[in-house]
C-alpha atoms as a PDB file:
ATOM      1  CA  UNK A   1     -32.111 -28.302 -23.533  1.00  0.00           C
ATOM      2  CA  UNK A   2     -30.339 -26.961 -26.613  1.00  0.00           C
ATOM      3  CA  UNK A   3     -31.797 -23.423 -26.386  1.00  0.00           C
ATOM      4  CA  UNK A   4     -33.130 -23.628 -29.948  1.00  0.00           C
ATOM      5  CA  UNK A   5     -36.966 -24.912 -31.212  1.00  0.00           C
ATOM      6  CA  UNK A   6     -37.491 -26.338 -34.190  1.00  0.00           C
ATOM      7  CA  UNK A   7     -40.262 -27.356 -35.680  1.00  0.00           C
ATOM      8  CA  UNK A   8     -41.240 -27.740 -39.624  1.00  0.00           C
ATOM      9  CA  UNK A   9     -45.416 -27.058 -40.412  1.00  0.00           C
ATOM     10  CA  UNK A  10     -46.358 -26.378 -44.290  1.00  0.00           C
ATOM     11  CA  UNK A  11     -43.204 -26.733 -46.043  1.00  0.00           C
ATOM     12  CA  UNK A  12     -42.040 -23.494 -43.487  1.00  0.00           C
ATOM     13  CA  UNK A  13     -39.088 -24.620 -40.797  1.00  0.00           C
ATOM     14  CA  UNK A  14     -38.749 -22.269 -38.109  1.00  0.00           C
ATOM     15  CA  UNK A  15     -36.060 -21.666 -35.718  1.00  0.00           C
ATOM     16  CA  UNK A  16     -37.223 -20.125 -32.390  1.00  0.00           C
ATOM     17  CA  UNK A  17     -34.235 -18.768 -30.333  1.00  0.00           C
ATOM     18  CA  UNK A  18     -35.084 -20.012 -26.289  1.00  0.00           C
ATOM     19  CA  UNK A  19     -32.816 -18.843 -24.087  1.00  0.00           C
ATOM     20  CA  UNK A  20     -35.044 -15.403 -22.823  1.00  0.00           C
ATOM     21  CA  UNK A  21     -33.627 -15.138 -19.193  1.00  0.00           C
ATOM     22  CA  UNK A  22     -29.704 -14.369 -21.574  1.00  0.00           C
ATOM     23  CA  UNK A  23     -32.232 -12.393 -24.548  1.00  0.00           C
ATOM     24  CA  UNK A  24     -31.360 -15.225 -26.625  1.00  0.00           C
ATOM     25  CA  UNK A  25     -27.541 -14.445 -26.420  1.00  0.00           C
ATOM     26  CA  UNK A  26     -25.862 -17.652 -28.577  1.00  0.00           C
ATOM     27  CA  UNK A  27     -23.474 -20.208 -26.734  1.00  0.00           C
ATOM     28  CA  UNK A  28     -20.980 -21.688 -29.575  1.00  0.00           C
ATOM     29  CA  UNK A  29     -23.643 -24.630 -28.891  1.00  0.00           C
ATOM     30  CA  UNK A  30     -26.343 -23.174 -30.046  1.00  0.00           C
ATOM     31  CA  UNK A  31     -24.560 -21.196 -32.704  1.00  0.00           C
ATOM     32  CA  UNK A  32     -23.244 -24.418 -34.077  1.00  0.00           C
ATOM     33  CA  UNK A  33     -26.887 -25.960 -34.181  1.00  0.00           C
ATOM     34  CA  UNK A  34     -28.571 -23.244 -35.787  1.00  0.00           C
ATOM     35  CA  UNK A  35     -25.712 -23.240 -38.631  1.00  0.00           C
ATOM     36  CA  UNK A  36     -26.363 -27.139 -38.902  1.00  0.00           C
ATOM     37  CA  UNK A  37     -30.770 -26.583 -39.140  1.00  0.00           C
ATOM     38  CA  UNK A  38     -30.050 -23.957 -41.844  1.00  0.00           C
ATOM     39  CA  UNK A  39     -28.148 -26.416 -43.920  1.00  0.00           C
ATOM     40  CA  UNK A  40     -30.545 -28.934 -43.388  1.00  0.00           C
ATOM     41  CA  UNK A  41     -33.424 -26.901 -44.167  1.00  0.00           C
ATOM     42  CA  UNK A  42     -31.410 -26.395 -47.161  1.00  0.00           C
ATOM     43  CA  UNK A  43     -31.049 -29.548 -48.487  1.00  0.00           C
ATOM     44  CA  UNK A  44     -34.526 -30.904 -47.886  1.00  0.00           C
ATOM     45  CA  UNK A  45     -36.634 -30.213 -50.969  1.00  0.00           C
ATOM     46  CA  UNK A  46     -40.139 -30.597 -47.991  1.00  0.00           C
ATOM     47  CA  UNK A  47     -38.955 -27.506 -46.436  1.00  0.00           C
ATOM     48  CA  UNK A  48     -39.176 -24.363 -49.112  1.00  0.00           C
ATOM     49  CA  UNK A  49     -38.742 -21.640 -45.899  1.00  0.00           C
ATOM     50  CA  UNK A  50     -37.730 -20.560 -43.124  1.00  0.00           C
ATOM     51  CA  UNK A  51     -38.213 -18.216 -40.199  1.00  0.00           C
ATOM     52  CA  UNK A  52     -35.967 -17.216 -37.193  1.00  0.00           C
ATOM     53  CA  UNK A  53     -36.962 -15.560 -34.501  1.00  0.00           C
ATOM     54  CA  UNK A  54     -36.350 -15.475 -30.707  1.00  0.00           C
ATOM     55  CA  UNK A  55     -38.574 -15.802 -27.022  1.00  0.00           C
ATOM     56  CA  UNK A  56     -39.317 -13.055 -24.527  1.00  0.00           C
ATOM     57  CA  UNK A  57     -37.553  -9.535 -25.025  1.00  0.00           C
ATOM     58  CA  UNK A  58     -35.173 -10.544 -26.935  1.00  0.00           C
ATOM     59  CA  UNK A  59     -34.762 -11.693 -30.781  1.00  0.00           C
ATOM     60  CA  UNK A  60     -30.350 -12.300 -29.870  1.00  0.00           C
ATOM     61  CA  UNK A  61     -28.292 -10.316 -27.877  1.00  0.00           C
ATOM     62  CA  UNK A  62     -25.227 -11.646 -29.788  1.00  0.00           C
ATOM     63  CA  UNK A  63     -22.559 -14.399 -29.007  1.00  0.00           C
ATOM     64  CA  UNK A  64     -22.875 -15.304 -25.517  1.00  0.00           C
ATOM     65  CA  UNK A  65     -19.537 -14.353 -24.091  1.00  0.00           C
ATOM     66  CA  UNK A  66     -19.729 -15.389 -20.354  1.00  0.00           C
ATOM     67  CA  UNK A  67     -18.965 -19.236 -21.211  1.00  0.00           C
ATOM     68  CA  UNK A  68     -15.856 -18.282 -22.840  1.00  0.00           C
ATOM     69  CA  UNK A  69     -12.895 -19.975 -20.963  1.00  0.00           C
ATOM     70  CA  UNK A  70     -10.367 -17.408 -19.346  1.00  0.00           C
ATOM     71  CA  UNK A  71      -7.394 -20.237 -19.009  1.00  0.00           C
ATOM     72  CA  UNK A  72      -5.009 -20.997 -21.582  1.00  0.00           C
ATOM     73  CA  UNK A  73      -2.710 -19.048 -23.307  1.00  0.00           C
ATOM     74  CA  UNK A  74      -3.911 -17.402 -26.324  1.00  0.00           C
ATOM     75  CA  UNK A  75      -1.821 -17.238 -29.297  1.00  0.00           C
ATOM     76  CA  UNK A  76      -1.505 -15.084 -32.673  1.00  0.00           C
ATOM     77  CA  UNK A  77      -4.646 -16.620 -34.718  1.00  0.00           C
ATOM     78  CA  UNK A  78      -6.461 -17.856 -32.085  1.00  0.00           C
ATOM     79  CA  UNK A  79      -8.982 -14.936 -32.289  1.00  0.00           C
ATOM     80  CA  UNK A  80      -9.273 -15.095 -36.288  1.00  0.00           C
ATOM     81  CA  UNK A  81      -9.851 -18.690 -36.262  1.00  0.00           C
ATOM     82  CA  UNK A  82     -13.266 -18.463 -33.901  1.00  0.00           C
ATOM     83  CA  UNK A  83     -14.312 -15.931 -35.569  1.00  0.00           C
ATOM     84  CA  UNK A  84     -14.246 -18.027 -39.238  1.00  0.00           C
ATOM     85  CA  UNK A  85     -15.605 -21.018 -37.800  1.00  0.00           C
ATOM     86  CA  UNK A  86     -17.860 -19.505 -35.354  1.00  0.00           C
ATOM     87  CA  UNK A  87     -19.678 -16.128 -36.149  1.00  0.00           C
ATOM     88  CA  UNK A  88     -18.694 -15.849 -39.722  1.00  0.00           C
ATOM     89  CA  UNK A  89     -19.706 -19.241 -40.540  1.00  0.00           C
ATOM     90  CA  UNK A  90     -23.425 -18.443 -39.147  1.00  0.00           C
ATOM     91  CA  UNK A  91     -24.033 -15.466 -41.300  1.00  0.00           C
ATOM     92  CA  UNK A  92     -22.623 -17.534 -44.403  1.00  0.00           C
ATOM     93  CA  UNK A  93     -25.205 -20.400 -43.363  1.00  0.00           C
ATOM     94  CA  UNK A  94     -27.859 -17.581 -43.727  1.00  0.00           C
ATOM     95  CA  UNK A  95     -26.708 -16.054 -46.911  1.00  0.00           C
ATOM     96  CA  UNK A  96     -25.677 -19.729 -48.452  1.00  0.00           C
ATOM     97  CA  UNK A  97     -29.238 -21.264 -47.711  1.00  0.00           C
ATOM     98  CA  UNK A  98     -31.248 -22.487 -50.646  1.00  0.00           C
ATOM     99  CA  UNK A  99     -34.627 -21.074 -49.226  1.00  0.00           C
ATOM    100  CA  UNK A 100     -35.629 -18.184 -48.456  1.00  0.00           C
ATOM    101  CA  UNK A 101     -35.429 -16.890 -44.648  1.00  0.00           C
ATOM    102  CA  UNK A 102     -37.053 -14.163 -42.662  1.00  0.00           C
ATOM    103  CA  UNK A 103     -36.022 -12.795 -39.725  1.00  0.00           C
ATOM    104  CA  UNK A 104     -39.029 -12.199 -37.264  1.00  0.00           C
ATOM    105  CA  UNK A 105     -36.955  -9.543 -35.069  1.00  0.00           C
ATOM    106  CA  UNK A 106     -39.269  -9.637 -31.539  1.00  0.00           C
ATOM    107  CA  UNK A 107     -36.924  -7.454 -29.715  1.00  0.00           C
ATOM    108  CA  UNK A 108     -33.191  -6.834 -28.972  1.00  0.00           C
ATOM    109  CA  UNK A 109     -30.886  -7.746 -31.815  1.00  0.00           C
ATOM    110  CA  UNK A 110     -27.321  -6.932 -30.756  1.00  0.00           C
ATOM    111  CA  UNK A 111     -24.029  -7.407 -32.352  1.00  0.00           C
ATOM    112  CA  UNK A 112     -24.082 -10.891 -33.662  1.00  0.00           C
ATOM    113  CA  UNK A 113     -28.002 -11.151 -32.954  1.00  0.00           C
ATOM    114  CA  UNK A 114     -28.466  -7.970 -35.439  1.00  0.00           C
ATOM    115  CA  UNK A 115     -25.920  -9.413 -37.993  1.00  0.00           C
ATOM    116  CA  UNK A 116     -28.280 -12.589 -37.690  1.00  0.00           C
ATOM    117  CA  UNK A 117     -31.421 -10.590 -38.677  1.00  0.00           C
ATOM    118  CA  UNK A 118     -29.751  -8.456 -41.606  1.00  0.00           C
ATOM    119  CA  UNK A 119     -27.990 -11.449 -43.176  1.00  0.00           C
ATOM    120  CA  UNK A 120     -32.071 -13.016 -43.850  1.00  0.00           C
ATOM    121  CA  UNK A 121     -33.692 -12.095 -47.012  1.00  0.00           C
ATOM    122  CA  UNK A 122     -36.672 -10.580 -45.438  1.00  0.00           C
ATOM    123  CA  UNK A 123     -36.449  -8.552 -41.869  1.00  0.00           C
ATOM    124  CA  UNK A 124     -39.729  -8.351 -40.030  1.00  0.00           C
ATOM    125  CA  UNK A 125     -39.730  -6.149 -37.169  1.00  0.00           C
ATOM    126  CA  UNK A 126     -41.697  -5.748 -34.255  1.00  0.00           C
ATOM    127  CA  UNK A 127     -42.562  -2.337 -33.023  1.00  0.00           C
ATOM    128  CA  UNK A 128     -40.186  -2.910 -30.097  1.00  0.00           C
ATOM    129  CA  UNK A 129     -37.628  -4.701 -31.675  1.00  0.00           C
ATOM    130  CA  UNK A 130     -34.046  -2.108 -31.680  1.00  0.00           C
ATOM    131  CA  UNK A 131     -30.975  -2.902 -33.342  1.00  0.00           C
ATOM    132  CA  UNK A 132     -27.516  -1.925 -31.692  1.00  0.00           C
ATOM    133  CA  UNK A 133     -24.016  -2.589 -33.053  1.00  0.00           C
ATOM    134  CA  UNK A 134     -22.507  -2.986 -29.529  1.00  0.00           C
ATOM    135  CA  UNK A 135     -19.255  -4.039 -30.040  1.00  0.00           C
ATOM    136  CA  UNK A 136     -17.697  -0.377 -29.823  1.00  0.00           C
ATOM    137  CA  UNK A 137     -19.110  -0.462 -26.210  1.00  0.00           C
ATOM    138  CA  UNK A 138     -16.913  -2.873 -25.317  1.00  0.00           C
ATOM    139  CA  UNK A 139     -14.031  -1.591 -27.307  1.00  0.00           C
ATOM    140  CA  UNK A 140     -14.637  -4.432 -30.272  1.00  0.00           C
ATOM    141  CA  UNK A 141     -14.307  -4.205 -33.972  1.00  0.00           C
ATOM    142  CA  UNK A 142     -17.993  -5.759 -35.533  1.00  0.00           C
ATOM    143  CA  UNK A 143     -17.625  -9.395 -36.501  1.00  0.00           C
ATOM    144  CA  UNK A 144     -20.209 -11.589 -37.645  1.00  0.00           C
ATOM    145  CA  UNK A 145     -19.804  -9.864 -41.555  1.00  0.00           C
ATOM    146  CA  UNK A 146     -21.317  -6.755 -39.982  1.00  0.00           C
ATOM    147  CA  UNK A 147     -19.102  -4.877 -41.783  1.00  0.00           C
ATOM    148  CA  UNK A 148     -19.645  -6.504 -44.930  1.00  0.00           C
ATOM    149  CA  UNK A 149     -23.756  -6.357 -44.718  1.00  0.00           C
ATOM    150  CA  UNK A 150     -23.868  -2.827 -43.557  1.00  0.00           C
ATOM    151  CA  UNK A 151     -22.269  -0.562 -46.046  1.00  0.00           C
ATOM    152  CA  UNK A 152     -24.258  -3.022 -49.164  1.00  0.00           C
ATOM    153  CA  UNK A 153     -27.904  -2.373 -46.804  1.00  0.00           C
ATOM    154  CA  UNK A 154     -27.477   1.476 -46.061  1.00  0.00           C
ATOM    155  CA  UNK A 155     -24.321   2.669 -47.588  1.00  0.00           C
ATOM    156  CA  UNK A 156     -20.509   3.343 -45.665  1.00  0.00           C
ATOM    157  CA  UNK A 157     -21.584   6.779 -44.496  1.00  0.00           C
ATOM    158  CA  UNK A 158     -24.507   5.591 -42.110  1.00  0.00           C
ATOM    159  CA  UNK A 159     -22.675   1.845 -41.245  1.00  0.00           C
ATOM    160  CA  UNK A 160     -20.069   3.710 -39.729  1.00  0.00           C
ATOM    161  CA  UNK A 161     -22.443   5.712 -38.012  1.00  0.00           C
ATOM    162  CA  UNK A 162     -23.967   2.642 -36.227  1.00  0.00           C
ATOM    163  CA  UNK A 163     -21.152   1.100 -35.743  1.00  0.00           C
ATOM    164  CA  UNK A 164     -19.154   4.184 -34.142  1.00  0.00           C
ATOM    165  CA  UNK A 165     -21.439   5.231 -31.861  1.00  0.00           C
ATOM    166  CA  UNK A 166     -23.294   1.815 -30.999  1.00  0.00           C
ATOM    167  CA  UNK A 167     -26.382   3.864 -30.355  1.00  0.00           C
ATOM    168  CA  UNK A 168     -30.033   1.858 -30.449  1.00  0.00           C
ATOM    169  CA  UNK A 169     -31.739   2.025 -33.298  1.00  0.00           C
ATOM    170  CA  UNK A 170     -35.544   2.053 -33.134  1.00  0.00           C
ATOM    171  CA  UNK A 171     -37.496  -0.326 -35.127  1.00  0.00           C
ATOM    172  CA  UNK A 172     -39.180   2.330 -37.257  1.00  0.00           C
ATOM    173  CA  UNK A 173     -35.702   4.108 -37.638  1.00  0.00           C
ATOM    174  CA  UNK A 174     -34.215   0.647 -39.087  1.00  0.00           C
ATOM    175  CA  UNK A 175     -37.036   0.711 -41.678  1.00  0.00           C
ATOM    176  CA  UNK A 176     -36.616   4.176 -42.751  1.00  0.00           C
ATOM    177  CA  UNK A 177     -32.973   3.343 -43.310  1.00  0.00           C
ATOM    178  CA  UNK A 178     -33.924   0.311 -44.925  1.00  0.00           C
ATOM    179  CA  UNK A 179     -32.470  -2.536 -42.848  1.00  0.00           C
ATOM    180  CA  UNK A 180     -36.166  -3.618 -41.994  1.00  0.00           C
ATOM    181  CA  UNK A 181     -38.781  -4.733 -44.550  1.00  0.00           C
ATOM    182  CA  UNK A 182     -41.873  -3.827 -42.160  1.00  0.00           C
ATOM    183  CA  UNK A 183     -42.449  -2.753 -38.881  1.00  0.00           C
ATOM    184  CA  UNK A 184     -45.860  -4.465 -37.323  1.00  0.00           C
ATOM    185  CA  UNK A 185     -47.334  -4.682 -33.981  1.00  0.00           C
ATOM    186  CA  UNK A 186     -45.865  -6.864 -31.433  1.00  0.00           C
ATOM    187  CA  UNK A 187     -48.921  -9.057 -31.287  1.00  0.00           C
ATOM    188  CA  UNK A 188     -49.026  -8.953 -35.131  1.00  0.00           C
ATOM    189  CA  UNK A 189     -45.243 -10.504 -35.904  1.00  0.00           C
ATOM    190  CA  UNK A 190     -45.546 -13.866 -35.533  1.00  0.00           C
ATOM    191  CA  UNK A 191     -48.617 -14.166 -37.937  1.00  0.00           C
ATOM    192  CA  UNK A 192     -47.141 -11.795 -40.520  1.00  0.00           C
ATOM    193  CA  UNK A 193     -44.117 -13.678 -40.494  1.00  0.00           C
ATOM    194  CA  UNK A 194     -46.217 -17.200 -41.141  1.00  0.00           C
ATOM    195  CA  UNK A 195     -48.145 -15.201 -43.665  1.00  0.00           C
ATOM    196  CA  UNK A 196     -44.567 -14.550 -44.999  1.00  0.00           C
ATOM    197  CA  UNK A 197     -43.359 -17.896 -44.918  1.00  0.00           C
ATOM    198  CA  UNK A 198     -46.529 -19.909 -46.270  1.00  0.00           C
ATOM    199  CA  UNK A 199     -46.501 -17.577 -49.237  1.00  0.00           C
ATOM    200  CA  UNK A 200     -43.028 -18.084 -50.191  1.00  0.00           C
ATOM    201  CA  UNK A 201     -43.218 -21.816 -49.516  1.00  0.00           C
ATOM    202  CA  UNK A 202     -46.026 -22.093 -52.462  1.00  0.00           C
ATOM    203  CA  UNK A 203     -43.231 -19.963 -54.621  1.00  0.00           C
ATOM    204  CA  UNK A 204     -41.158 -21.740 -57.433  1.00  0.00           C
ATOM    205  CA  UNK A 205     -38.470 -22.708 -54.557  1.00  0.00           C
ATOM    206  CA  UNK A 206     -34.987 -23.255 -57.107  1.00  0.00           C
ATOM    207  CA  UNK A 207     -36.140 -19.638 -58.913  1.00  0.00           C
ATOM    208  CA  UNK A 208     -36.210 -18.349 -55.505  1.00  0.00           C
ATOM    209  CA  UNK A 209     -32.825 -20.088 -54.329  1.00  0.00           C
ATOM    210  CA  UNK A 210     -31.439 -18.766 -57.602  1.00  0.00           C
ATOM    211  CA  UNK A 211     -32.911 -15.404 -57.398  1.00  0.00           C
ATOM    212  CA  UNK A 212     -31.059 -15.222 -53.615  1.00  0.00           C
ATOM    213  CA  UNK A 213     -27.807 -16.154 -55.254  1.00  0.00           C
ATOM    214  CA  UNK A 214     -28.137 -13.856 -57.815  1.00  0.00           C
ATOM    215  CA  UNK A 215     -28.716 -10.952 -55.673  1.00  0.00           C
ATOM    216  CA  UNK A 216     -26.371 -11.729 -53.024  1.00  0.00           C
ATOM    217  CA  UNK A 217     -23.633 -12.032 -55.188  1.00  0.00           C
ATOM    218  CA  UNK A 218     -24.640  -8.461 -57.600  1.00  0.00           C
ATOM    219  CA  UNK A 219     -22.589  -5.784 -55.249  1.00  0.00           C
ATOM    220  CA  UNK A 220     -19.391  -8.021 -55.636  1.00  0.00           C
ATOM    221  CA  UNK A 221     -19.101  -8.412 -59.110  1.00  0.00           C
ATOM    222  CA  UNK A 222     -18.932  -6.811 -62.172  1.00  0.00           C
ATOM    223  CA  UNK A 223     -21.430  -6.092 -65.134  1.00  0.00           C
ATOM    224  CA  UNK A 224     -20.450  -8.603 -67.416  1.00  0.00           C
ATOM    225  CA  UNK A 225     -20.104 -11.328 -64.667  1.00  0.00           C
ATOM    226  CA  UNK A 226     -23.160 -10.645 -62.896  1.00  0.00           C
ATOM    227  CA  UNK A 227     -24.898 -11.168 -66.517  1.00  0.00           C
ATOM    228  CA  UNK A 228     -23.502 -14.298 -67.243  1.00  0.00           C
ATOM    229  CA  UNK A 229     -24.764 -15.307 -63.736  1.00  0.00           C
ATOM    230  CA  UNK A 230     -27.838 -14.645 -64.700  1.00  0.00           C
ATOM    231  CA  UNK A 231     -28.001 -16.398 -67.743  1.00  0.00           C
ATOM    232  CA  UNK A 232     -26.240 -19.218 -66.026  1.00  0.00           C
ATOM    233  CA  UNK A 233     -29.362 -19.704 -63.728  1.00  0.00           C
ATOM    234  CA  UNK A 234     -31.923 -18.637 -65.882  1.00  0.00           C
ATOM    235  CA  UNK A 235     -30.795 -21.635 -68.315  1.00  0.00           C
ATOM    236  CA  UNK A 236     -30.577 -24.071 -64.726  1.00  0.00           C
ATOM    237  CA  UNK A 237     -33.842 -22.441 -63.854  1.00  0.00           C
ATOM    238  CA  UNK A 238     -35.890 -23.771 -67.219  1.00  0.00           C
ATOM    239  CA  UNK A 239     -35.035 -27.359 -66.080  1.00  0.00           C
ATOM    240  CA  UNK A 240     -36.941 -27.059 -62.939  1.00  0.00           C
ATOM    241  CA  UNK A 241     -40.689 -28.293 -63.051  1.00  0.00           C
ATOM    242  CA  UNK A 242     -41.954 -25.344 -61.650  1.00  0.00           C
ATOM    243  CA  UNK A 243     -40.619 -23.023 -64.432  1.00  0.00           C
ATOM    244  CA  UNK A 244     -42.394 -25.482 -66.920  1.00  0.00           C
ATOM    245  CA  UNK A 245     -45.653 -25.180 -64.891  1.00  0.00           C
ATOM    246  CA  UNK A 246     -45.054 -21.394 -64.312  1.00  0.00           C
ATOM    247  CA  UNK A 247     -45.023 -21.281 -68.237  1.00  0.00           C
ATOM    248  CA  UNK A 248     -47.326 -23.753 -68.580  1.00  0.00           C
ATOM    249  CA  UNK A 249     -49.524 -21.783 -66.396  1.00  0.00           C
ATOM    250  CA  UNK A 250     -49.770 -18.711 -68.397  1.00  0.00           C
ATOM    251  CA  UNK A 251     -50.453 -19.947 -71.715  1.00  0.00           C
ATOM    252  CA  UNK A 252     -53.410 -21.470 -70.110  1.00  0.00           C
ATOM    253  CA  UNK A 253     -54.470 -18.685 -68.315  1.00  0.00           C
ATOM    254  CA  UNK A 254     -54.750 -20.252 -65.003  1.00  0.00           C
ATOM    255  CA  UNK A 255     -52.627 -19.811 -61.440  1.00  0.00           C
ATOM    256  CA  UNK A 256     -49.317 -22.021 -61.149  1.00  0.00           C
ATOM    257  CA  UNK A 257     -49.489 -24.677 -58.739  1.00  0.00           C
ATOM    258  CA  UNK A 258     -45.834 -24.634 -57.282  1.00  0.00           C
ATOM    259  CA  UNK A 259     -43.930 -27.937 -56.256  1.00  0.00           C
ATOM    260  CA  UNK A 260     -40.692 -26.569 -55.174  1.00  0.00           C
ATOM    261  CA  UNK A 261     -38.831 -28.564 -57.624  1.00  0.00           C
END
């Protein structure tokens, strides 16, 4: 049992969290799967997106801290160094994958499990789905890039609010702030997130994984770099076949048929 489903249908791969009785709370296990489906999904030109979301009550209730061994001296770095190769490394496989992904929150997303969600491109949120940065209740600093993703989704002012007073935040309240695309109906998620998914998997996949890139990389550089970035992929873009149907497609009046490549 490695806690994780995965299944590819329609060019869409998705990643179903399975651990419900621990809300989907990620053993370095699991973590270190999902980090190695994501590249993977990545590198396949078949899959063109994907979609993570969790069983029962919970989407991920963050790292899963009760197999964590007590024995051993700890040293200086020991801390630093799980937290680059474990929890930073997931939300880097997120924001470094090629195709798009969409977070299909179901329910709880805590510390790492919210960092999970807000590192996807798209954040679809059931109407019970809440999002808590829980790591001041247990006298933590965030990890996971939460404090990296926060203050470029909703600004320093309300990140530090979240993350001060850990407080649950309400599906609706995470749109309105903008961490959350939509809000649907519980019964309603999974099929908006497939409706999601097969709609960006007919896309022009390498525009899209260049689009991500772009975007991602905007709030860390300056004007003039960030144009040259985007004239960089534009010019990689026009090589693809699906910018030569795209244009192909217009002149003759007619809707592109999308290969992914």
């Amino acid at each position: 049992m490695t806690g994780i489903l995965h299944t590819t249908d329609g060019h869409v791969t998705h990643l179903t969290l399975d651990r419900p009785e621990a809300l989907n709370a990620l053993t370095p296990n699991q973590r270190d799967l999902l980090i190695e489906l994501l590249a993977d999904a990545s590198a396949d030109p078949d899959v063109r997106a994907v979609v993570i979301t969790g069983t029962g009550r919970g989407f991920c209730a963050g790292a899963d801290l009760r197999g964590g061994s007590a024995g051993g001296e700890r040293v200086a770095g020991d801390v630093a160094r799980v937290l680059r190769l474990g929890a930073q490394r997931l939300t880097a496989a997120v924001l470094d994958c090629e195709k798009p992904v969409i977070a299909a929150v179901n329910g709880t997303a805590a510390g790492l499990g919210a960092h999970l969600a807000l590192a996807c491109d798209l954040v679809l949120a059931a109407e019970s789905a809440k999002f808590i940065e829980v790591f001041v209740r247990r006298g933590l600093v965030p990890d996971g890039g939460g404090a990296y993703l926060l203050p470029r989704l909703i600004g320093p002012q309300r990140a530090k609010e979240l993350m001060f007073f850990g407080d649950a935040l309400s599906a609706t309240d995470a749109e309105r702030l903008g961490l959350v695309n939509r809000v649907v109906a519980d019964e309603e998620l999974a099929k908006t997130a497939r409706a999601w998914a097969e709609r960006l998997a007919t896309g022009p996949t390498r525009a899209l994984a260049l689009t991500k890139q772009l975007v991602n990389a905007s709030l860390d550089t300056d004007r003039s770099t960030a144009f040259a970035a985007e004239a960089a992929a534009q010019e990689i873009n026009m090589t693809t076949r699906d910018a030569q149907e795209g244009i192909r497609a217009f002149v003759e009046r007619r809707s592109p048929e999308y290969e992914g490549r």
